[in-house]
PDB file of N, CA and C in Angstrom:
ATOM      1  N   UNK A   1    -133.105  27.302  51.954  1.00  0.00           N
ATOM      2  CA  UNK A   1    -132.172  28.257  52.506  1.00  0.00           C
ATOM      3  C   UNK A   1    -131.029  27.497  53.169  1.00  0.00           C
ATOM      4  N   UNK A   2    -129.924  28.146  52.817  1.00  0.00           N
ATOM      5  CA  UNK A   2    -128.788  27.078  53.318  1.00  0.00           C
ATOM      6  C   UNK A   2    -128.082  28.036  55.063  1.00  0.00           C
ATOM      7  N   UNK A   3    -127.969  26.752  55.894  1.00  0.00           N
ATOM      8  CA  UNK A   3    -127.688  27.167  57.190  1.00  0.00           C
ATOM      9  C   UNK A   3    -126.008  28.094  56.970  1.00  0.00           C
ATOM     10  N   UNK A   4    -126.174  29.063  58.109  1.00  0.00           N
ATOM     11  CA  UNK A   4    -124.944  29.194  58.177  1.00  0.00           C
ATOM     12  C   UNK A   4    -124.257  28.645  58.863  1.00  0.00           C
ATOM     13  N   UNK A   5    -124.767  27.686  60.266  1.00  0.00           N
ATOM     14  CA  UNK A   5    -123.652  26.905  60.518  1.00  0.00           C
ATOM     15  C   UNK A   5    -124.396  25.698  60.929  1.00  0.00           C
ATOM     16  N   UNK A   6    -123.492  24.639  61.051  1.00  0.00           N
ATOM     17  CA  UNK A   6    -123.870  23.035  61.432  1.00  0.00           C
ATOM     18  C   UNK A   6    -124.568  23.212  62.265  1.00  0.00           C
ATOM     19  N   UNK A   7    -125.454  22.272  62.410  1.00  0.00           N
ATOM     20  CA  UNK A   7    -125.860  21.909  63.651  1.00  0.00           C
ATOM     21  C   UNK A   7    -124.675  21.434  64.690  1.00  0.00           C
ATOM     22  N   UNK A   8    -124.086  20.569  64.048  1.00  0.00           N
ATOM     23  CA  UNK A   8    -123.150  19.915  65.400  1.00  0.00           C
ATOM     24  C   UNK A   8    -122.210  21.230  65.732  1.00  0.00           C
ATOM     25  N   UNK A   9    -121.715  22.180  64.918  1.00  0.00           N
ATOM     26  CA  UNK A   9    -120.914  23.489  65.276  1.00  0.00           C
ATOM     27  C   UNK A   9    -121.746  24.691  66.291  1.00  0.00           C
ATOM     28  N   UNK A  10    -123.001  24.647  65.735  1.00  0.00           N
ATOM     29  CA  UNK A  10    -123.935  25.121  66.703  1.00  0.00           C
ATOM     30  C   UNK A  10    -123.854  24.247  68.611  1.00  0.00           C
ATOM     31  N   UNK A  11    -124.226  23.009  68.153  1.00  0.00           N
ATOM     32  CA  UNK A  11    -124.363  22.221  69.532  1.00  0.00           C
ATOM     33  C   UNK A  11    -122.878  22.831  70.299  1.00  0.00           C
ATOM     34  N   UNK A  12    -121.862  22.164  69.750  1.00  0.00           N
ATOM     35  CA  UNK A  12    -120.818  23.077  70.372  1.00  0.00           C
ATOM     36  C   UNK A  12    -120.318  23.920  71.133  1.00  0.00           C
ATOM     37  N   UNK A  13    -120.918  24.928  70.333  1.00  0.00           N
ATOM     38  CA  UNK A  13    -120.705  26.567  70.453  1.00  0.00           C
ATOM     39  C   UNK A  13    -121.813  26.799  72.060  1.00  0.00           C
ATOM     40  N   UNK A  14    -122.591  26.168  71.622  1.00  0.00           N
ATOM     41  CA  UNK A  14    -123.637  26.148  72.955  1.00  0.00           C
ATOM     42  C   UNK A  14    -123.014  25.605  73.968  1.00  0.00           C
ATOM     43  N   UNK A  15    -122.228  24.613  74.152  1.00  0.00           N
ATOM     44  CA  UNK A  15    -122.226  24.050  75.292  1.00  0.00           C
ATOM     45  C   UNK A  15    -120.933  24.677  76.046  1.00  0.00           C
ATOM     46  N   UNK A  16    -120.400  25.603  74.952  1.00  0.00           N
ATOM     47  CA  UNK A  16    -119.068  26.485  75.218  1.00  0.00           C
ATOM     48  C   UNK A  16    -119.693  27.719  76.315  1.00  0.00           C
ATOM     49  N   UNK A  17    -120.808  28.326  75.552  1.00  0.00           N
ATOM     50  CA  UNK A  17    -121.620  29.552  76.459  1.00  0.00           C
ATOM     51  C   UNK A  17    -121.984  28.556  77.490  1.00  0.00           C
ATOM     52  N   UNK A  18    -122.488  27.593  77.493  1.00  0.00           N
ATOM     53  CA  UNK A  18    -122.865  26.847  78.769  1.00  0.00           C
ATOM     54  C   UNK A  18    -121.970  26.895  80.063  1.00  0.00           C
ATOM     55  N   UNK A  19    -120.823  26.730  79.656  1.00  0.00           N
ATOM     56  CA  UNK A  19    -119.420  26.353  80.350  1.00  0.00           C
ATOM     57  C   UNK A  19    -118.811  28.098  81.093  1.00  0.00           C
ATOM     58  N   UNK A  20    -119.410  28.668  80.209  1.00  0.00           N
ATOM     59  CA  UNK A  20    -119.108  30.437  80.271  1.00  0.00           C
ATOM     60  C   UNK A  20    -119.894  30.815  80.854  1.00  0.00           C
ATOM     61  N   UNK A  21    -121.253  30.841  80.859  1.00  0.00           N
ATOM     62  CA  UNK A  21    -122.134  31.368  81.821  1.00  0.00           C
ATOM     63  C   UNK A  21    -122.140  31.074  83.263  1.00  0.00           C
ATOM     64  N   UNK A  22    -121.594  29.124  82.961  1.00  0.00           N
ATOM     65  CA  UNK A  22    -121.612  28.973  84.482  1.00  0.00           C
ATOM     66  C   UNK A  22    -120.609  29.515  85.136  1.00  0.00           C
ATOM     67  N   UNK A  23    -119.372  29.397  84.556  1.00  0.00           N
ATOM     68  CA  UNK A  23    -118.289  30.093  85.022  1.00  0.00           C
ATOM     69  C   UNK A  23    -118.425  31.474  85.273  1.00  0.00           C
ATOM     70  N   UNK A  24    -119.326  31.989  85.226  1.00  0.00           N
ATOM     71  CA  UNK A  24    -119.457  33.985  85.457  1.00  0.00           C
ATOM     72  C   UNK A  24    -120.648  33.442  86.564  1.00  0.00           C
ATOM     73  N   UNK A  25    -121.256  32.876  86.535  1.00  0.00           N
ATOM     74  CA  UNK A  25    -122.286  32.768  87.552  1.00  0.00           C
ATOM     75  C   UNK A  25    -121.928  32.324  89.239  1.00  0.00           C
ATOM     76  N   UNK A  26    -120.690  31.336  88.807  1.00  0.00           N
ATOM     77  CA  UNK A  26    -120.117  30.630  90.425  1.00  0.00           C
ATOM     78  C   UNK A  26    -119.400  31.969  90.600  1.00  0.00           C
ATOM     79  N   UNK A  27    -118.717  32.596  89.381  1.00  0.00           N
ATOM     80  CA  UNK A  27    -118.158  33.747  90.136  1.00  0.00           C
ATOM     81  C   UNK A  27    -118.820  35.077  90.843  1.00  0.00           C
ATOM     82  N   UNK A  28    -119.470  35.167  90.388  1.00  0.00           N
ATOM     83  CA  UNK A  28    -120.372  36.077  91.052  1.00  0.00           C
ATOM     84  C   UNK A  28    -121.451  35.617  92.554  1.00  0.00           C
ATOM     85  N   UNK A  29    -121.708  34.522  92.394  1.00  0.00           N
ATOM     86  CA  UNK A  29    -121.781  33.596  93.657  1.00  0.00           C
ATOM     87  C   UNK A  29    -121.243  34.187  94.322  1.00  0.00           C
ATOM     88  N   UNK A  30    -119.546  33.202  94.459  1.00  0.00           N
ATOM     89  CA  UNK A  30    -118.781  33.063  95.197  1.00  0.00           C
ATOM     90  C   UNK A  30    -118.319  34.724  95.840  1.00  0.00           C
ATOM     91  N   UNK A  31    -117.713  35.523  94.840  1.00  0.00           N
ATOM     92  CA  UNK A  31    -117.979  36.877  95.313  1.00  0.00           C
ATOM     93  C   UNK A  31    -118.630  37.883  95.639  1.00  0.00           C
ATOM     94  N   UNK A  32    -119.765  37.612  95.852  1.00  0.00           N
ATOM     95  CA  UNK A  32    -121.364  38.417  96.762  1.00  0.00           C
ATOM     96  C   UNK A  32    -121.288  37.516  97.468  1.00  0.00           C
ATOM     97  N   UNK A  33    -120.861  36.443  97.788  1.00  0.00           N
ATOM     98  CA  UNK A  33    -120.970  35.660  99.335  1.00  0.00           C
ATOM     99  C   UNK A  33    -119.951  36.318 100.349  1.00  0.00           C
ATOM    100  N   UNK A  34    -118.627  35.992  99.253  1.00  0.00           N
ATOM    101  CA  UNK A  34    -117.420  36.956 100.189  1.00  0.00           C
ATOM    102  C   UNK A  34    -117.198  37.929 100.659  1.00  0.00           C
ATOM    103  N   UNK A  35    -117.936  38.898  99.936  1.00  0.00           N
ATOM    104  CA  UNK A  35    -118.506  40.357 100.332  1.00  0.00           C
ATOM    105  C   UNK A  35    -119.594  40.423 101.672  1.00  0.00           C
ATOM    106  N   UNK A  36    -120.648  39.193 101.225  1.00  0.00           N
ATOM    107  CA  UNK A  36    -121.833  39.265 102.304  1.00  0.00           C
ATOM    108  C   UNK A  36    -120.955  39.058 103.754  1.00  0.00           C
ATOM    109  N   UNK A  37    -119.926  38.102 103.910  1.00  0.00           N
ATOM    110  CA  UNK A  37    -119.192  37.473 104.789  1.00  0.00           C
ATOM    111  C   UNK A  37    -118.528  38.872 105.415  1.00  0.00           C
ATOM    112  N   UNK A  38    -117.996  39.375 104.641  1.00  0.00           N
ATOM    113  CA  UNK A  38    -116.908  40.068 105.005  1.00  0.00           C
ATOM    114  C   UNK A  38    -117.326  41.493 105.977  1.00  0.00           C
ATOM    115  N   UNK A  39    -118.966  41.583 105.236  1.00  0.00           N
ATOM    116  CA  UNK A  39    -120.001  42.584 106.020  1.00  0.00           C
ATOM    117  C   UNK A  39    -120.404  42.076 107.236  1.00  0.00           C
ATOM    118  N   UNK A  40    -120.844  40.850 107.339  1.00  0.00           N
ATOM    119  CA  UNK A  40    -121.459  40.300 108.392  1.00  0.00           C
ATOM    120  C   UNK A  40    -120.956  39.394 108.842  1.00  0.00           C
ATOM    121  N   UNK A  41    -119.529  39.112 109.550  1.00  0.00           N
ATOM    122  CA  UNK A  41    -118.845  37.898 109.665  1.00  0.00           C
ATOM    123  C   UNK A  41    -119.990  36.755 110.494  1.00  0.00           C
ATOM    124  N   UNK A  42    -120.529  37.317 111.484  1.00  0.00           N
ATOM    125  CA  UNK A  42    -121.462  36.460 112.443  1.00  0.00           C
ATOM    126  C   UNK A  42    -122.361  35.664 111.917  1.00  0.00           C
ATOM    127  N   UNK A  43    -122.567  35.572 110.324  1.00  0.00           N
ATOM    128  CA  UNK A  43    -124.085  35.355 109.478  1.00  0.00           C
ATOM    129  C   UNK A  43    -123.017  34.526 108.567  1.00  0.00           C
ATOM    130  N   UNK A  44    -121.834  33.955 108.534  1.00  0.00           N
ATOM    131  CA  UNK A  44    -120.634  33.400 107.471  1.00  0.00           C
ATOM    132  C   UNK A  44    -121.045  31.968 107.476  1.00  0.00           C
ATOM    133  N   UNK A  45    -121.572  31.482 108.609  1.00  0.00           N
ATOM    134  CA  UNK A  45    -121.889  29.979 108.237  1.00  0.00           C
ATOM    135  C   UNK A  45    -123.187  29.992 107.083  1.00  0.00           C
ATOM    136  N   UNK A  46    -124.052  30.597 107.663  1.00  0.00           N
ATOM    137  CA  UNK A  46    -125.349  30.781 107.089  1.00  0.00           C
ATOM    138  C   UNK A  46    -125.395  30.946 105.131  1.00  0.00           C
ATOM    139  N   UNK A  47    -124.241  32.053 105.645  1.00  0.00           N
ATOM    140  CA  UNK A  47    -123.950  32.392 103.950  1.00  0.00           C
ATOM    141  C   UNK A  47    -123.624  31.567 103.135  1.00  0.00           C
ATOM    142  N   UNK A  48    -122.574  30.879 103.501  1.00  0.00           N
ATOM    143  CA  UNK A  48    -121.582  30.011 103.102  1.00  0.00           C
ATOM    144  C   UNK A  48    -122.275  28.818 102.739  1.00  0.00           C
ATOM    145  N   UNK A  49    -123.180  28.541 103.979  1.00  0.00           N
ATOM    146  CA  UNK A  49    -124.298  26.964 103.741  1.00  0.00           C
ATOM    147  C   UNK A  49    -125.014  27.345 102.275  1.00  0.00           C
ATOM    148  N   UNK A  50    -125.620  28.598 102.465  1.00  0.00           N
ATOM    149  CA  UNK A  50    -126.397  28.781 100.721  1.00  0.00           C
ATOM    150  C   UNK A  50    -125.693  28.521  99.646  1.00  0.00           C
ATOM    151  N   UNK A  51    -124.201  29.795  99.811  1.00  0.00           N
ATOM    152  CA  UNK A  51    -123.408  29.966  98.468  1.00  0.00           C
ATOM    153  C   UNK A  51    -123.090  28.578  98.150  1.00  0.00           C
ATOM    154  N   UNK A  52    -122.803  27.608  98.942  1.00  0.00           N
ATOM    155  CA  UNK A  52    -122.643  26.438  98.652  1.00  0.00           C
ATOM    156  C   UNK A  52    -123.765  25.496  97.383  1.00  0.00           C
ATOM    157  N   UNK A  53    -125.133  25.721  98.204  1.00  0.00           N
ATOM    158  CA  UNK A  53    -126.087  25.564  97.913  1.00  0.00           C
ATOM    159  C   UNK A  53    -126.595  26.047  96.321  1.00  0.00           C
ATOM    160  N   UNK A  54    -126.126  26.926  95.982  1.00  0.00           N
ATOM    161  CA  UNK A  54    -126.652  27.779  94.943  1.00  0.00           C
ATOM    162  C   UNK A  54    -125.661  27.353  93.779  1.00  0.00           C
ATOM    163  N   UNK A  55    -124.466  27.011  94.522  1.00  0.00           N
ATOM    164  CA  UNK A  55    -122.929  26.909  93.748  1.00  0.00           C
ATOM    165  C   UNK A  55    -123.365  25.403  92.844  1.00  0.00           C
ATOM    166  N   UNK A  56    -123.937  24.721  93.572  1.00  0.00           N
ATOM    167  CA  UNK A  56    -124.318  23.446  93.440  1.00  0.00           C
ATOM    168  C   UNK A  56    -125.107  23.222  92.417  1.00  0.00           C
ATOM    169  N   UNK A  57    -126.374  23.779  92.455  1.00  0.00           N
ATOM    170  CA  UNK A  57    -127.403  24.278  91.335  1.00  0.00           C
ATOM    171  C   UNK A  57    -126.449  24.758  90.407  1.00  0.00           C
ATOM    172  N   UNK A  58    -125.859  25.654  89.944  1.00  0.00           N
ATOM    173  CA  UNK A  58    -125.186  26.263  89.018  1.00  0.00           C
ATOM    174  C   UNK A  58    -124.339  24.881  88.217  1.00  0.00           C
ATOM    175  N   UNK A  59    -123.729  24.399  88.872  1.00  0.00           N
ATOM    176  CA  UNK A  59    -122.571  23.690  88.618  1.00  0.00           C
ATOM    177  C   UNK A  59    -123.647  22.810  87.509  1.00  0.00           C
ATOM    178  N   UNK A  60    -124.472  21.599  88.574  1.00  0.00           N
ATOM    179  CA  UNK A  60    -125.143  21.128  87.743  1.00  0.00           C
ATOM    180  C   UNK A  60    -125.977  21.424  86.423  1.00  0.00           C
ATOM    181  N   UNK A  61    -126.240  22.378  86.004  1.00  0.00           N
ATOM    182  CA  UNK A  61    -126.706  22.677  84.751  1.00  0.00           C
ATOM    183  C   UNK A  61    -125.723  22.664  83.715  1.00  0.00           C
ATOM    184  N   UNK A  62    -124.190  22.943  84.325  1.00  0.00           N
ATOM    185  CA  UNK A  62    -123.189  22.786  83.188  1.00  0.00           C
ATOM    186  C   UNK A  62    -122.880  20.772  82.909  1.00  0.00           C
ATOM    187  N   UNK A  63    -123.026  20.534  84.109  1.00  0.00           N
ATOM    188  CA  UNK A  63    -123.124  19.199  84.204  1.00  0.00           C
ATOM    189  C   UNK A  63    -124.019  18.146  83.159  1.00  0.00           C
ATOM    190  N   UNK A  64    -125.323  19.023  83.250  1.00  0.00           N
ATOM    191  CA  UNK A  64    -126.169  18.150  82.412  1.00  0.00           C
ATOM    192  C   UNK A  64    -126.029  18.892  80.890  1.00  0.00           C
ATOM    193  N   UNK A  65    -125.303  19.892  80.379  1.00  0.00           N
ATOM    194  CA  UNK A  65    -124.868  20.287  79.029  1.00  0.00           C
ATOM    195  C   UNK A  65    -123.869  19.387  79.120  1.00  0.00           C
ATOM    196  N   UNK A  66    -122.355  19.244  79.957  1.00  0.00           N
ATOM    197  CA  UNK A  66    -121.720  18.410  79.368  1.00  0.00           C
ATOM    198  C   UNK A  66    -122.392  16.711  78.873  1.00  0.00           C
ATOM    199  N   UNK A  67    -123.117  16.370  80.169  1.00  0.00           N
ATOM    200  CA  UNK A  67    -123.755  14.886  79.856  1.00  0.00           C
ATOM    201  C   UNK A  67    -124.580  14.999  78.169  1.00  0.00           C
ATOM    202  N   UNK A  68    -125.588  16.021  77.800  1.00  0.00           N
ATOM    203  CA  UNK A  68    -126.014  16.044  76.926  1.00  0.00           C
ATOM    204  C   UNK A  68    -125.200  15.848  75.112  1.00  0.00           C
ATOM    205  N   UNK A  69    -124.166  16.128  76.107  1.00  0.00           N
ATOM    206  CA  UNK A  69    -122.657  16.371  74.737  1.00  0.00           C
ATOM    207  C   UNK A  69    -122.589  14.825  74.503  1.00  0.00           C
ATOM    208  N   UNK A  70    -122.448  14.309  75.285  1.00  0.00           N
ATOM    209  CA  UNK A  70    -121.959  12.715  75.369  1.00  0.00           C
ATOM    210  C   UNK A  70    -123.193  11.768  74.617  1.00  0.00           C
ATOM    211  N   UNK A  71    -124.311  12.469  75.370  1.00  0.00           N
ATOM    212  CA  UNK A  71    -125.613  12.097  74.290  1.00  0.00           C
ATOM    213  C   UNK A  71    -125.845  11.959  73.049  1.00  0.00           C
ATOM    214  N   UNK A  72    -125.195  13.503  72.654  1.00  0.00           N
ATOM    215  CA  UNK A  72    -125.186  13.418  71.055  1.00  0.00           C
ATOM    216  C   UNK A  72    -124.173  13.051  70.435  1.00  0.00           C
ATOM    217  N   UNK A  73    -122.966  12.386  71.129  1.00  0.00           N
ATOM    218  CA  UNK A  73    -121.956  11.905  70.528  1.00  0.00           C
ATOM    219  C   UNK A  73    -122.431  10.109  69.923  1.00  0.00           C
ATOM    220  N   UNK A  74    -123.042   9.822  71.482  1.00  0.00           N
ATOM    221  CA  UNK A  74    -123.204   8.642  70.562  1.00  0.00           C
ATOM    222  C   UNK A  74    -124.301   8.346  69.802  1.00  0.00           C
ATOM    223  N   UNK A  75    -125.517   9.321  70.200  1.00  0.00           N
ATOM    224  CA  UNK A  75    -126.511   9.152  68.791  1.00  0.00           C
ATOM    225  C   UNK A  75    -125.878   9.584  67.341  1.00  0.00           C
ATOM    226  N   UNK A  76    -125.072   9.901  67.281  1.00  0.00           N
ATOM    227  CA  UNK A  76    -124.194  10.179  66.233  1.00  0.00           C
ATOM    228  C   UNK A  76    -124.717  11.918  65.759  1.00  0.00           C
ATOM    229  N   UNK A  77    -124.879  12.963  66.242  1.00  0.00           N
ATOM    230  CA  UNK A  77    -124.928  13.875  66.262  1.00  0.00           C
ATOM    231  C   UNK A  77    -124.393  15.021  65.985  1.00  0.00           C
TER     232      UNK A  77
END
């Protein structure tokens, strides 16, 4: 059975949703923090220390898709 698309067009395409998910994810973070803030100014450090926290986690998973890109560049992939 013949693929419909490359593998390497596949890898790609993945690391594109990678880049997209995280990007909808810090945003939604970042704006349910600003909201939480904006409800509870007195609780803004607290918030802010997490959203940070969480922002961080997020980030890195796009981090280790981009590193993984670089992986398969030079295994020849």
């Amino acid at each position: 059975m013949e693929a419909l698309l490359s593998p390497q067009a596949a890898y790609h395409i993945g690391i594109g949703v990678a880049a997209i998910g995280s990007g909808v994810g810090l945003g939604l973070a970042v704006s349910k923090a600003m909201e939480a803030m904006g409800r509870q100014p007195e609780a803004a450090a607290k918030i802010q220390t997490a959203m940070v926290i969480g922002c961080a986690f997020i980030e890195a998973l796009t981090i280790y898709a981009l590193i993984s890109n670089f992986f398969a560049a030079v295994a020849g992939f």
